[in-house]
C-alpha atoms as a PDB file:
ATOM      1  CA  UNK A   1      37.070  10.818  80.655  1.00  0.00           C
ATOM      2  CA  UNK A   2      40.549   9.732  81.544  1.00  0.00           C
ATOM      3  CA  UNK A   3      42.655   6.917  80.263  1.00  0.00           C
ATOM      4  CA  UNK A   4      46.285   6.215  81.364  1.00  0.00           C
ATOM      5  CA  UNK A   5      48.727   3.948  79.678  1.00  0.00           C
ATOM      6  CA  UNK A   6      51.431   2.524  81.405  1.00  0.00           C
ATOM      7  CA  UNK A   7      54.659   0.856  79.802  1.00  0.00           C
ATOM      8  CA  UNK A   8      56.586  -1.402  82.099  1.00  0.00           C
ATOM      9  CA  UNK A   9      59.678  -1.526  79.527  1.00  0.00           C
ATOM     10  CA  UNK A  10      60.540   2.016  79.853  1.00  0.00           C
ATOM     11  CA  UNK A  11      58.789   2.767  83.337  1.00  0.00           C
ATOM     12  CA  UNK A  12      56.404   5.510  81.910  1.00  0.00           C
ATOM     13  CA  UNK A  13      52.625   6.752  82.088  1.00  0.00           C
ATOM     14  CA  UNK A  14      50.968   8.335  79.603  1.00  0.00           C
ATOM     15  CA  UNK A  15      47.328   9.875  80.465  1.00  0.00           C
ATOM     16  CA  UNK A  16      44.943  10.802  77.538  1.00  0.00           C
ATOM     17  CA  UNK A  17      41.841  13.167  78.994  1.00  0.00           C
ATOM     18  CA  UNK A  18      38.726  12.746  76.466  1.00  0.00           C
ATOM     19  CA  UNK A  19      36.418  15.758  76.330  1.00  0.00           C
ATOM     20  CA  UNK A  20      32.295  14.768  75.454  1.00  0.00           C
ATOM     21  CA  UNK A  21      33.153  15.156  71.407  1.00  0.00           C
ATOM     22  CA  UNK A  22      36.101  13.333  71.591  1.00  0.00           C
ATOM     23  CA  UNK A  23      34.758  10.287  73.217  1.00  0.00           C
ATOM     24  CA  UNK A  24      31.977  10.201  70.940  1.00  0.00           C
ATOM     25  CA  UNK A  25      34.186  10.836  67.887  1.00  0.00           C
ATOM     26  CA  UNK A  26      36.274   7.914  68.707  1.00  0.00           C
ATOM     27  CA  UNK A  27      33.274   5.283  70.124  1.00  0.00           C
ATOM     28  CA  UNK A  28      32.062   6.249  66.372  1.00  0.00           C
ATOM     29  CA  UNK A  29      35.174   5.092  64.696  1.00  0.00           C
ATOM     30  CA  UNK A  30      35.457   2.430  66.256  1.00  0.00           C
ATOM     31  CA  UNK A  31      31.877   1.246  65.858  1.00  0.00           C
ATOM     32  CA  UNK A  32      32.443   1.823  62.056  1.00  0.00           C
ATOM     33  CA  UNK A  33      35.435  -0.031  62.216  1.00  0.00           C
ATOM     34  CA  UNK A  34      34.143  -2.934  63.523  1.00  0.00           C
ATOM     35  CA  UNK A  35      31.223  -3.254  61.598  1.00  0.00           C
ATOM     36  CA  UNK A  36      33.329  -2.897  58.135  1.00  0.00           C
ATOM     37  CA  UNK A  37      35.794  -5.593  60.009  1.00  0.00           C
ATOM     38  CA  UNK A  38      32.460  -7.987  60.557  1.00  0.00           C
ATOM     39  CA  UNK A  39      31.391  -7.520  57.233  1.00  0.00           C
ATOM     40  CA  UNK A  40      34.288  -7.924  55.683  1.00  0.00           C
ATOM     41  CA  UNK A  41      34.931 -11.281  57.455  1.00  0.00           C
ATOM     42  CA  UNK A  42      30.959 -12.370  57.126  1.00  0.00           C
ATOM     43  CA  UNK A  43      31.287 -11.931  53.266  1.00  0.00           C
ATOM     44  CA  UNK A  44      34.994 -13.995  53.100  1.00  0.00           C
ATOM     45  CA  UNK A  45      33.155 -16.905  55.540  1.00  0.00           C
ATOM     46  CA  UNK A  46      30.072 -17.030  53.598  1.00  0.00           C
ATOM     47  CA  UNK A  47      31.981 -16.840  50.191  1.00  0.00           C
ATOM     48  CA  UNK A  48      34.487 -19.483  51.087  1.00  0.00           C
ATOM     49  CA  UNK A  49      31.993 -22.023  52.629  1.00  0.00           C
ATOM     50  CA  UNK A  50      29.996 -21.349  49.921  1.00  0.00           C
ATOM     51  CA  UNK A  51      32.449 -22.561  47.251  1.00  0.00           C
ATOM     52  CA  UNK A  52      34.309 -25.706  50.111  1.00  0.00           C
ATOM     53  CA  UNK A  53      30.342 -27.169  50.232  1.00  0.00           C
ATOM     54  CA  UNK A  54      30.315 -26.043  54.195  1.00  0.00           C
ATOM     55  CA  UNK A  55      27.390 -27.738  55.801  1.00  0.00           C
ATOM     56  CA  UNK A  56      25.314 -24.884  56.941  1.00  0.00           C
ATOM     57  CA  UNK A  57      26.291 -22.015  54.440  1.00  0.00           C
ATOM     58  CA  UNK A  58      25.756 -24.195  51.733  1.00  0.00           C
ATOM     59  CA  UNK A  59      21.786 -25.479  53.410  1.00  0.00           C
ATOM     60  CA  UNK A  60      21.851 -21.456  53.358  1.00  0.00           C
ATOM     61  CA  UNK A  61      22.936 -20.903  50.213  1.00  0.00           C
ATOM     62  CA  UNK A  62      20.775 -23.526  48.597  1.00  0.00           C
ATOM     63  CA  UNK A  63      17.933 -22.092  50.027  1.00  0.00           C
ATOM     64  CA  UNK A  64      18.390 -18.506  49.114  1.00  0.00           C
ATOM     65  CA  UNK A  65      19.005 -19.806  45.407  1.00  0.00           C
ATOM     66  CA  UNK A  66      15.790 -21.820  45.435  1.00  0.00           C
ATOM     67  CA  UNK A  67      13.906 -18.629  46.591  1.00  0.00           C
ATOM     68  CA  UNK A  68      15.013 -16.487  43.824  1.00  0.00           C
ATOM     69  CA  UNK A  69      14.228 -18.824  41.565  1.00  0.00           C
ATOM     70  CA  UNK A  70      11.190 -19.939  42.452  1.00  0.00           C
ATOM     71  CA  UNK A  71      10.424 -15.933  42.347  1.00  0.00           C
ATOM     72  CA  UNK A  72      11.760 -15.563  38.962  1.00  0.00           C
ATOM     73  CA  UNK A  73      10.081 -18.118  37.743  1.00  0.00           C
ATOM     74  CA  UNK A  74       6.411 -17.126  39.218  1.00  0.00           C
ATOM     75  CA  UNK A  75       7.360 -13.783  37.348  1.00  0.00           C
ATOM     76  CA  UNK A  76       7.939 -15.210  34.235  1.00  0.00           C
ATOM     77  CA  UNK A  77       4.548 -17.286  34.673  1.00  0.00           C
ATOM     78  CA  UNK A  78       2.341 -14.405  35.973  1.00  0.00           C
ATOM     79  CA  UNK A  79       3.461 -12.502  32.365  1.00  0.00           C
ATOM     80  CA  UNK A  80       3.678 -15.639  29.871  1.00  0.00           C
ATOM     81  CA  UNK A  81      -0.211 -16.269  31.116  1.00  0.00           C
ATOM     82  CA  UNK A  82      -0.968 -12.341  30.257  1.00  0.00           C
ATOM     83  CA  UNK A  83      -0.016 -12.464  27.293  1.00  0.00           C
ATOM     84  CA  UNK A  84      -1.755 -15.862  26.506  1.00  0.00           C
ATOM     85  CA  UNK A  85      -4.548 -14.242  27.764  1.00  0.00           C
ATOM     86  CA  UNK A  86      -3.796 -11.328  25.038  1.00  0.00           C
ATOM     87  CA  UNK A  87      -3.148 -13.357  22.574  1.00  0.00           C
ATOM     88  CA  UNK A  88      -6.525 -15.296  22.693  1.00  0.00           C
ATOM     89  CA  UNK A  89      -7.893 -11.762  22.689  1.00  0.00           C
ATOM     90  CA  UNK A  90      -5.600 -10.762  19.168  1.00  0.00           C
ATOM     91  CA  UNK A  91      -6.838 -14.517  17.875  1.00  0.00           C
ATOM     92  CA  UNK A  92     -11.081 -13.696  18.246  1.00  0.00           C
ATOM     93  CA  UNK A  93     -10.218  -9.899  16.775  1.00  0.00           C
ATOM     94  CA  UNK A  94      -8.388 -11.703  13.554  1.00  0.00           C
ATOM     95  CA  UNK A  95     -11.394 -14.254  13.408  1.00  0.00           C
ATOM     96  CA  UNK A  96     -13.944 -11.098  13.105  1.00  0.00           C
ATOM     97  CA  UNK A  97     -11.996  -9.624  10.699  1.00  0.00           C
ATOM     98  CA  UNK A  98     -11.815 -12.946   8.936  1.00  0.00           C
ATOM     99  CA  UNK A  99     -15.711 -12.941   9.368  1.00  0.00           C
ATOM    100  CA  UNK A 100     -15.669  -8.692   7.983  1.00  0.00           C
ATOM    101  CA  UNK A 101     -13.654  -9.503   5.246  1.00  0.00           C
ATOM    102  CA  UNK A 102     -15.687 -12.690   3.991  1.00  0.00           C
ATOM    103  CA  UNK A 103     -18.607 -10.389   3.374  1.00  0.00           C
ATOM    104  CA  UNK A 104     -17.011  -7.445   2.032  1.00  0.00           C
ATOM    105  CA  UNK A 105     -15.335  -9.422  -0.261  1.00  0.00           C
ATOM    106  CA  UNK A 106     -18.562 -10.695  -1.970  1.00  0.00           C
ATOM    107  CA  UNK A 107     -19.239  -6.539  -2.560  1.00  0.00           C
ATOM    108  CA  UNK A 108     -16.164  -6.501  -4.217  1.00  0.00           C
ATOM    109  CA  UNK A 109     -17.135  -9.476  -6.665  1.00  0.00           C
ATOM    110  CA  UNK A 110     -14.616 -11.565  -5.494  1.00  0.00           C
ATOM    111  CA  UNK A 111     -15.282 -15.351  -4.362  1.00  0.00           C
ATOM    112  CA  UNK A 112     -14.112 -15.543  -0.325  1.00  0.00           C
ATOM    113  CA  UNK A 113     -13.399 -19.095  -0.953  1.00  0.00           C
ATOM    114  CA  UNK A 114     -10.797 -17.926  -3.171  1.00  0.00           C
ATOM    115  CA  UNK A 115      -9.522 -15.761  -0.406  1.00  0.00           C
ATOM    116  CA  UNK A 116      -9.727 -17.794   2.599  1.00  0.00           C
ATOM    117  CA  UNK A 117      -7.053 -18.597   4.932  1.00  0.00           C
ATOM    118  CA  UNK A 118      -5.311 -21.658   5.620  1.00  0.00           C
ATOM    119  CA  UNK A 119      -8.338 -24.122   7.553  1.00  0.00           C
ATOM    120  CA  UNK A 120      -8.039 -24.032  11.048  1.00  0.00           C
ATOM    121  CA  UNK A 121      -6.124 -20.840  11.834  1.00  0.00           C
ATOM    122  CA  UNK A 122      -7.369 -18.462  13.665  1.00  0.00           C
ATOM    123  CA  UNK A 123      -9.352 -18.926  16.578  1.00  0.00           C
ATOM    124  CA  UNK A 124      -9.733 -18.227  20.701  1.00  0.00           C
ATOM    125  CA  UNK A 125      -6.259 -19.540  22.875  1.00  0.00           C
ATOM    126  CA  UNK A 126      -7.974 -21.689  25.174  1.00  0.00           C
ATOM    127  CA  UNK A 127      -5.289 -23.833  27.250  1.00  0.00           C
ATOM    128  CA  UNK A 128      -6.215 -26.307  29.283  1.00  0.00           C
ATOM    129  CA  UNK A 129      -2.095 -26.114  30.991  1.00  0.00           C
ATOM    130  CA  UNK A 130      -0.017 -23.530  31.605  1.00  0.00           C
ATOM    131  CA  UNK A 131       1.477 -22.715  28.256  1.00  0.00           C
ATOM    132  CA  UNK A 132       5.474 -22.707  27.820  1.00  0.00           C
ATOM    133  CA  UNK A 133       7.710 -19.708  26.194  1.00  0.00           C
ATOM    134  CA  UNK A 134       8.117 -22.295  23.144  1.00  0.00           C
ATOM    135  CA  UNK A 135       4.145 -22.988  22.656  1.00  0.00           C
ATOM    136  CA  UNK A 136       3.601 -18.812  23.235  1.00  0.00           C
ATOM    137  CA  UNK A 137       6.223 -18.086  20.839  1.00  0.00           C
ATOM    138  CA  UNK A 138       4.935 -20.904  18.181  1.00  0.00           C
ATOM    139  CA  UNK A 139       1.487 -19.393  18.484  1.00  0.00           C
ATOM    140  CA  UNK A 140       2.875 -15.575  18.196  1.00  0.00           C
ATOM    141  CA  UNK A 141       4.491 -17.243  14.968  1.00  0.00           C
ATOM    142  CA  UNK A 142       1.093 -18.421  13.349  1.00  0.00           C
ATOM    143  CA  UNK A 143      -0.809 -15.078  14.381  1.00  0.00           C
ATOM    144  CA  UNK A 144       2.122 -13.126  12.496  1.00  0.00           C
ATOM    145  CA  UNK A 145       1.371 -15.344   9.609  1.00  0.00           C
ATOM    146  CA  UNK A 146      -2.187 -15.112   9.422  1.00  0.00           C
ATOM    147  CA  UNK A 147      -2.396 -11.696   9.963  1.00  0.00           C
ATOM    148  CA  UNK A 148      -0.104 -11.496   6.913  1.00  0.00           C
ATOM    149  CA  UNK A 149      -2.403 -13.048   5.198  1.00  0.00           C
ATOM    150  CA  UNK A 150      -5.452 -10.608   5.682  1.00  0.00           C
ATOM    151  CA  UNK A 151      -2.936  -7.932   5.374  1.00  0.00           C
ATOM    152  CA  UNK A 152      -3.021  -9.726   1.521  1.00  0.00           C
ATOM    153  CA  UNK A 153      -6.682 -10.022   1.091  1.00  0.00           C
ATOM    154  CA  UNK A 154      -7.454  -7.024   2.457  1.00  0.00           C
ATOM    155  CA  UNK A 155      -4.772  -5.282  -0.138  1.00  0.00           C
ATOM    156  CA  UNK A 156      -7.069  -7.542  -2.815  1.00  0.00           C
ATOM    157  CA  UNK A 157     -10.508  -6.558  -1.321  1.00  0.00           C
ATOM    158  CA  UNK A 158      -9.509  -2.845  -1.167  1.00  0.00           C
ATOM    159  CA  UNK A 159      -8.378  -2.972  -5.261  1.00  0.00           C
ATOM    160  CA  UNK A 160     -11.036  -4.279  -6.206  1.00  0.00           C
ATOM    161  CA  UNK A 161     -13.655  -1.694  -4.308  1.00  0.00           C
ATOM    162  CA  UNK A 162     -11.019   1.280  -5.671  1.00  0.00           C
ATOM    163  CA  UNK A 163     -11.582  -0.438  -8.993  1.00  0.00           C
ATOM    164  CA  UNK A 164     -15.538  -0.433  -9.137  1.00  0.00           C
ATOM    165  CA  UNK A 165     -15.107   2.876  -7.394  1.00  0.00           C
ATOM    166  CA  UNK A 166     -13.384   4.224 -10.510  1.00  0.00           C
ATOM    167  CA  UNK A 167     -15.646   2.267 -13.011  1.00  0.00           C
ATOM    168  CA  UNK A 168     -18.969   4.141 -11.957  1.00  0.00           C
ATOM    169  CA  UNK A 169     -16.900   7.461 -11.822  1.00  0.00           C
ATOM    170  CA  UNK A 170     -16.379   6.810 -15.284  1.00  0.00           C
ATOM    171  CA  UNK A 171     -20.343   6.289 -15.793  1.00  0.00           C
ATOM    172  CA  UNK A 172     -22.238   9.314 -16.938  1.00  0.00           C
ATOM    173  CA  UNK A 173     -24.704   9.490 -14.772  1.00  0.00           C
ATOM    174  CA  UNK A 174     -24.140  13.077 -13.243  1.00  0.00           C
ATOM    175  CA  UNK A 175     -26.617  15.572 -14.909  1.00  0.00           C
ATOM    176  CA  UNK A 176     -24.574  17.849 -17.559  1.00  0.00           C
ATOM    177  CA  UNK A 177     -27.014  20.926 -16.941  1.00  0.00           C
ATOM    178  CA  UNK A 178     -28.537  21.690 -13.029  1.00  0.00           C
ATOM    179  CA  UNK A 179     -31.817  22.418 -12.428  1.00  0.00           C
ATOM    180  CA  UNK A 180     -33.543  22.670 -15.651  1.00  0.00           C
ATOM    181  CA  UNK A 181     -36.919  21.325 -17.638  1.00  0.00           C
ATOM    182  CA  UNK A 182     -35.442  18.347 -20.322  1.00  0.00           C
ATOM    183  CA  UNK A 183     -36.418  19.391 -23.789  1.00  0.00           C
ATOM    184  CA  UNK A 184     -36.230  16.957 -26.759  1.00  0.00           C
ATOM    185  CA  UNK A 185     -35.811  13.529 -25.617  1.00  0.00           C
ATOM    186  CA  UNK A 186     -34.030  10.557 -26.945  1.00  0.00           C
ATOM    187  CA  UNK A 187     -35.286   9.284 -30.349  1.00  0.00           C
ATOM    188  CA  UNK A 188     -37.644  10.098 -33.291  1.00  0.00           C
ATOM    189  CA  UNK A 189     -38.957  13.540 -33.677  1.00  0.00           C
ATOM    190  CA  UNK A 190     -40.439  16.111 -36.310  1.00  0.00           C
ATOM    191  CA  UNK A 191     -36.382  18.207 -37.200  1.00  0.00           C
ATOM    192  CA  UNK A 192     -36.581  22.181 -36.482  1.00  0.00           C
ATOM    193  CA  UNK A 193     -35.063  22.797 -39.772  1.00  0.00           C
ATOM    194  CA  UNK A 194     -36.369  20.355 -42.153  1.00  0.00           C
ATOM    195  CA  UNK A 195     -39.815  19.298 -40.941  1.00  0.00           C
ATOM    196  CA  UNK A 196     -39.407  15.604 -41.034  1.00  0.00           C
ATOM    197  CA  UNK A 197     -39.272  12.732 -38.954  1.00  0.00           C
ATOM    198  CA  UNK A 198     -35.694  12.516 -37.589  1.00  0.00           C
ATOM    199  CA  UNK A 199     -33.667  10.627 -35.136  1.00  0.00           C
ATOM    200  CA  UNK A 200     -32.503  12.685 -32.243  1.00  0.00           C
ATOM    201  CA  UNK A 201     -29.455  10.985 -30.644  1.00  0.00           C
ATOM    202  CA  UNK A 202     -28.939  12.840 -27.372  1.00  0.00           C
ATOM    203  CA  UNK A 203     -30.867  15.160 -24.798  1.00  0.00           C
ATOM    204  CA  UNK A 204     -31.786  19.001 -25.267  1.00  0.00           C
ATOM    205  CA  UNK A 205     -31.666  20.910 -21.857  1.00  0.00           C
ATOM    206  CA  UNK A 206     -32.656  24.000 -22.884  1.00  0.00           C
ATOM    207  CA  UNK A 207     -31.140  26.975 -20.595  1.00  0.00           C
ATOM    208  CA  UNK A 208     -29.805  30.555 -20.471  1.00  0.00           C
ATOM    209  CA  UNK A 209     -26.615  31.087 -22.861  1.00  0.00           C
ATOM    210  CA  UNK A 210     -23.785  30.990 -20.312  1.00  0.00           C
ATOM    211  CA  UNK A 211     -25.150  28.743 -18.065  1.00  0.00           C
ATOM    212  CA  UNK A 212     -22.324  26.132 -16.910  1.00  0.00           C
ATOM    213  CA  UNK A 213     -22.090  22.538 -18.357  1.00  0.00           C
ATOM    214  CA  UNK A 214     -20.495  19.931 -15.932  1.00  0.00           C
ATOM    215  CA  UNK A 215     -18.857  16.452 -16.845  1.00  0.00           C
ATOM    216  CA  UNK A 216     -21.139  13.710 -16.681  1.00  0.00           C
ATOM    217  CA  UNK A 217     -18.716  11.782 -15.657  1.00  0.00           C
ATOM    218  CA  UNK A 218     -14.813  11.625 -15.304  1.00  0.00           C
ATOM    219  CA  UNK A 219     -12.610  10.780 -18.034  1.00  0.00           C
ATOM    220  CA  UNK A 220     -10.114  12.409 -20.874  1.00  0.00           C
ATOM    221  CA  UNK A 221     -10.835  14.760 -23.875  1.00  0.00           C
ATOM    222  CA  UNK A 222     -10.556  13.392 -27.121  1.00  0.00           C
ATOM    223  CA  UNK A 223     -12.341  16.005 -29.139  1.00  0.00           C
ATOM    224  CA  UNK A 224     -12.551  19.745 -28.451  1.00  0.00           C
ATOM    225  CA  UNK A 225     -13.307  21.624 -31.974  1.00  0.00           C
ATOM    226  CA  UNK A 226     -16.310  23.959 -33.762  1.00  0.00           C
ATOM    227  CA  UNK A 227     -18.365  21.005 -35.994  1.00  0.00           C
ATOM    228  CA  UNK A 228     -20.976  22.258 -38.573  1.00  0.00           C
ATOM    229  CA  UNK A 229     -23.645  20.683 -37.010  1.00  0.00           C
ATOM    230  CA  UNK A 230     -22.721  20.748 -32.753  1.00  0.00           C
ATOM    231  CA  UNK A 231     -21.158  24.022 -33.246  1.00  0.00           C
ATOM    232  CA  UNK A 232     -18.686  24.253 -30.714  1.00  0.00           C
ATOM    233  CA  UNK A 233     -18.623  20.537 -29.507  1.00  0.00           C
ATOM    234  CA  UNK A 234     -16.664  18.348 -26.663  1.00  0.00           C
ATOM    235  CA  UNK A 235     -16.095  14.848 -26.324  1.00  0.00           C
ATOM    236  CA  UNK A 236     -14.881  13.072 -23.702  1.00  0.00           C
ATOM    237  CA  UNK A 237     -13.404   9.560 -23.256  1.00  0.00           C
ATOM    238  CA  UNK A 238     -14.176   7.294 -20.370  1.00  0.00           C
ATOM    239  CA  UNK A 239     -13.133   3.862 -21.237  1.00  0.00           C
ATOM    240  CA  UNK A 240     -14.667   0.874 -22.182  1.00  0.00           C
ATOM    241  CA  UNK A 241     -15.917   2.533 -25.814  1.00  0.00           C
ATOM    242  CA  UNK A 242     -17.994   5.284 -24.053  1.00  0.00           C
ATOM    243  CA  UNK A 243     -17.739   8.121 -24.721  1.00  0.00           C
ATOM    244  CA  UNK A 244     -19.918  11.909 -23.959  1.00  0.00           C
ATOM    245  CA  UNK A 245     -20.904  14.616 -26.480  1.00  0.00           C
ATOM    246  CA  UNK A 246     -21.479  18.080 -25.290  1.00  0.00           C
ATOM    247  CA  UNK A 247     -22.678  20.626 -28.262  1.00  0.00           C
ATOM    248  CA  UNK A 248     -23.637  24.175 -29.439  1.00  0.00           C
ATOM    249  CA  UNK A 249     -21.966  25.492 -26.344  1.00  0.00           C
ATOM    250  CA  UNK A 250     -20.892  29.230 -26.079  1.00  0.00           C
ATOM    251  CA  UNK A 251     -17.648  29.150 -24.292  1.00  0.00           C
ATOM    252  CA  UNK A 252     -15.239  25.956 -23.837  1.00  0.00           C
ATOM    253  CA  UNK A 253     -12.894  25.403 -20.581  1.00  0.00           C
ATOM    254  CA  UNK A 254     -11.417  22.413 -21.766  1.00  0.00           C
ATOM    255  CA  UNK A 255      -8.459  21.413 -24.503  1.00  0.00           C
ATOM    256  CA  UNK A 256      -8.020  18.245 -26.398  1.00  0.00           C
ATOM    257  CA  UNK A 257      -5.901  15.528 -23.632  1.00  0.00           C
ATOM    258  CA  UNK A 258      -7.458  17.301 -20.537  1.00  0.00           C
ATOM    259  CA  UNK A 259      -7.638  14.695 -17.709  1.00  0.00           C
ATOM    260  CA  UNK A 260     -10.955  15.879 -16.100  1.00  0.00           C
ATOM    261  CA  UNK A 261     -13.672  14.269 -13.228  1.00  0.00           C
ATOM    262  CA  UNK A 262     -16.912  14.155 -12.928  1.00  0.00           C
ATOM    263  CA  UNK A 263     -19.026  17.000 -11.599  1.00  0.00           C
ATOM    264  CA  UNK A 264     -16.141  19.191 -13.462  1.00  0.00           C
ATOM    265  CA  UNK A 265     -17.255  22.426 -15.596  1.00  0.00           C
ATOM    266  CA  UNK A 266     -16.241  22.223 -18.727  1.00  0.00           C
ATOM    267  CA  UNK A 267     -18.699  24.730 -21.255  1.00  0.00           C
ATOM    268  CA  UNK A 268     -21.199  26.835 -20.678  1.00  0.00           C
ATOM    269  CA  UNK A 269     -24.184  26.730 -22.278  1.00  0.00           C
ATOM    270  CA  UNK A 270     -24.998  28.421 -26.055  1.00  0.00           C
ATOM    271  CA  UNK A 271     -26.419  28.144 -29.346  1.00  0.00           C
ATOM    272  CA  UNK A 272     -23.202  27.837 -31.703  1.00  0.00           C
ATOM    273  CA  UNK A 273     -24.017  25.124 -35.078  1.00  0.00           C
ATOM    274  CA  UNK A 274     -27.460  23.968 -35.676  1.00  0.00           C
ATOM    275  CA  UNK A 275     -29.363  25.371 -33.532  1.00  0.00           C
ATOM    276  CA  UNK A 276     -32.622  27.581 -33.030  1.00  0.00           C
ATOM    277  CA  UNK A 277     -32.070  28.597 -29.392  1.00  0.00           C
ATOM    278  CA  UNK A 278     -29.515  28.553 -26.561  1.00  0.00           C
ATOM    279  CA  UNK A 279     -29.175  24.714 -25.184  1.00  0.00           C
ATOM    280  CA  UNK A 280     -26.972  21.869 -24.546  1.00  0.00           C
ATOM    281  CA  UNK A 281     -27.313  18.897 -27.154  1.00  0.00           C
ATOM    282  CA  UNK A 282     -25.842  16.369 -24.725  1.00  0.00           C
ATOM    283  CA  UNK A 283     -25.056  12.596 -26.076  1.00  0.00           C
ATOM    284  CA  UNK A 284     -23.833   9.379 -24.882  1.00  0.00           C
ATOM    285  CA  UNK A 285     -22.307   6.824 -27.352  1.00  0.00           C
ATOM    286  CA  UNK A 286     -21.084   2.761 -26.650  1.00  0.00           C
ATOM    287  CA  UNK A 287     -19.230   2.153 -29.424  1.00  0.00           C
ATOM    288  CA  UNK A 288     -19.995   4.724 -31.732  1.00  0.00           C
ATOM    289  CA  UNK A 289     -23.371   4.020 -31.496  1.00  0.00           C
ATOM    290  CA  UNK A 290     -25.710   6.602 -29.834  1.00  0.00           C
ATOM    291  CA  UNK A 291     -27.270   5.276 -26.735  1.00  0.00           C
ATOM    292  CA  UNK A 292     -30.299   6.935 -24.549  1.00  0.00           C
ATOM    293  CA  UNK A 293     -28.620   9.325 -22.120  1.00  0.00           C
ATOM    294  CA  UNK A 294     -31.739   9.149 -19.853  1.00  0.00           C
ATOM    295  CA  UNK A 295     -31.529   5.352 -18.597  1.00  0.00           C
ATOM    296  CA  UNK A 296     -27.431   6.687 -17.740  1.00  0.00           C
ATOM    297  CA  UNK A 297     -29.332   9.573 -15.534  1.00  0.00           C
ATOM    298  CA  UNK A 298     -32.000   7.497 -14.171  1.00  0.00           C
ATOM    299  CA  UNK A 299     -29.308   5.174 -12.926  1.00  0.00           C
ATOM    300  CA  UNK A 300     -27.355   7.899 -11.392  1.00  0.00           C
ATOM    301  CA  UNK A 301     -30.678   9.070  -9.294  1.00  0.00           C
ATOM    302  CA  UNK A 302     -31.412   5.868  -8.264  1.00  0.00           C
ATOM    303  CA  UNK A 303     -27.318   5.319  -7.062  1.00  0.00           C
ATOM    304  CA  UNK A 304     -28.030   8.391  -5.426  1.00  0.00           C
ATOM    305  CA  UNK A 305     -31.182   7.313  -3.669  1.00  0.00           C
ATOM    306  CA  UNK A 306     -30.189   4.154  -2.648  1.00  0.00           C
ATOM    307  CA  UNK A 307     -26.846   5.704  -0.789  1.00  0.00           C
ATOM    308  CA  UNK A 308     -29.072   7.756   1.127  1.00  0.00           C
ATOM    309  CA  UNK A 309     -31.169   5.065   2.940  1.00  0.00           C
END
């Protein structure tokens, strides 16, 4: 391709010859150049009658404006009715819990009246309207506070259960010696030594000398010393004015202020004091006064019955 340019001034003629890349180099410029001049111009119109109120940009305008928002605002609807919808859902799942921790408290002796929650909180979101950001975020307000408020009573409820837990641990009901035949009982019998009527004031469990004795039940010892009568004798504190006696054993594992738990050995099993054969003389006394360590037992097998079913 061939172009000449002529220039009447100075009487000349210039000729340019364009080879295939050429020409196409310089139709693309100039299509790029044009279209940045367009937009350019487009964007200073638009801008311009947008601002002066020009009849038809500003129709434009107001409808582009009113599109966007109607979009942004059927957003914001679409996710303000999810999470009303989650909500509701976070509402029912407090009232269960309500409804769970109602009866659990009862098991933990406390009165759920006492307990309750403010009347009428709680419940499904039903909305009959569309609900606003200020009603969502007034009913996110009143689900924080409730659920607070279980937070509490479940803190309460849990004490409580911890708190009975610990009282029966501190119960001698676990059996002292395992798997052996109960020898003198509780109460009045004929005395080995002396041949009269006597009160017994514990449980014999007769067994091989080294056999292990276990802690009743969990507490602290108070006494750990060789008496002329229990022979080598342990006594253990668990609270409320009970305590265990553990007697004529062979070999002691505990010391005077050990902290120990139920189930724990402590002894094993002998014939040290008065005594006519290996055995542990095993008592339980409220108050100082010695109390039938059978009916603590018995309760401990029916506990352990009843936990099975």
């Amino acid at each position: 391709m061939q172009l000449i340019i002529t220039d009447a001034r100075f009487s000349r003629v210039r000729a340019i010859q364009l080879s295939g890349i050429r020409l196409i180099a310089v139709v693309l410029g100039l299509s790029l150049t044009l279209m940045l001049v367009s937009a350019v111009l487009y964007h200073w119109v638009f801008l311009k009658g947008a601002r002066e109120g020009w009849p038809v940009i500003s129709t434009v305008v107001r409808l582009v404006v009113r599109d966007e928002v109607a979009q942004r605002d059927r957003f914001m609807r679409e996710n303000i009715d999810v999470m009303a919808k989650r909500l509701g859902e976070m509402q029912a799942k407090i009232l269960q819990l309500e409804s769970l921790g109602e009866r659990v408290s009862g098991l933990a002796g406390i009165n759920p009246a006492d307990i309750k929650a403010k009347p009428g909180q709680g419940g499904v979101l039903i909305a009959q309207h569309s609900l606003t950001m200020d009603e969502l975020q007034a009913a996110l307000s009143d689900l924080d506070q409730l659920t607070n408020q279980r937070t509490d009573v479940m803190t309460v409820i849990e004490s409580r259960l911890f708190e009975q837990k610990i009282k029966k641990m501190m119960v001698p009901t676990e059996q002292p010696v395992k798997d052996v035949s109960l020898g003198s009982t509780f109460g009045w019998r004929i005395d080995p030594f002396t041949g009269r009527s006597a009160l017994h004031t514990g449980l014999d469990f007769p067994s091989e000398p080294g056999t292990p004795i276990f802690a009743a039940a969990g507490g602290v010892v108070v006494t750990q010393e060789f008496h002329p009568q229990y022979g080598n004798m342990i006594e253990v504190d668990h609270g409320n004015d009970l305590i265990t006696r553990y007697a004529h054993s062979s070999r002691v594992l505990v010391k005077k202020g050990d902290l120990i738990k139920r189930g724990q050995k402590i002894a094993e099993v002998g014939s040290s004091g008065r005594s006519t054969g290996a055995h542990l003389h095993f008592e339980v006394l409220v108050q100082g006064v010695p109390q039938d360590p059978q009916k603590f037992l018995n309760a401990g097998i029916t506990l352990a019955r009843l936990a099975k079913r």
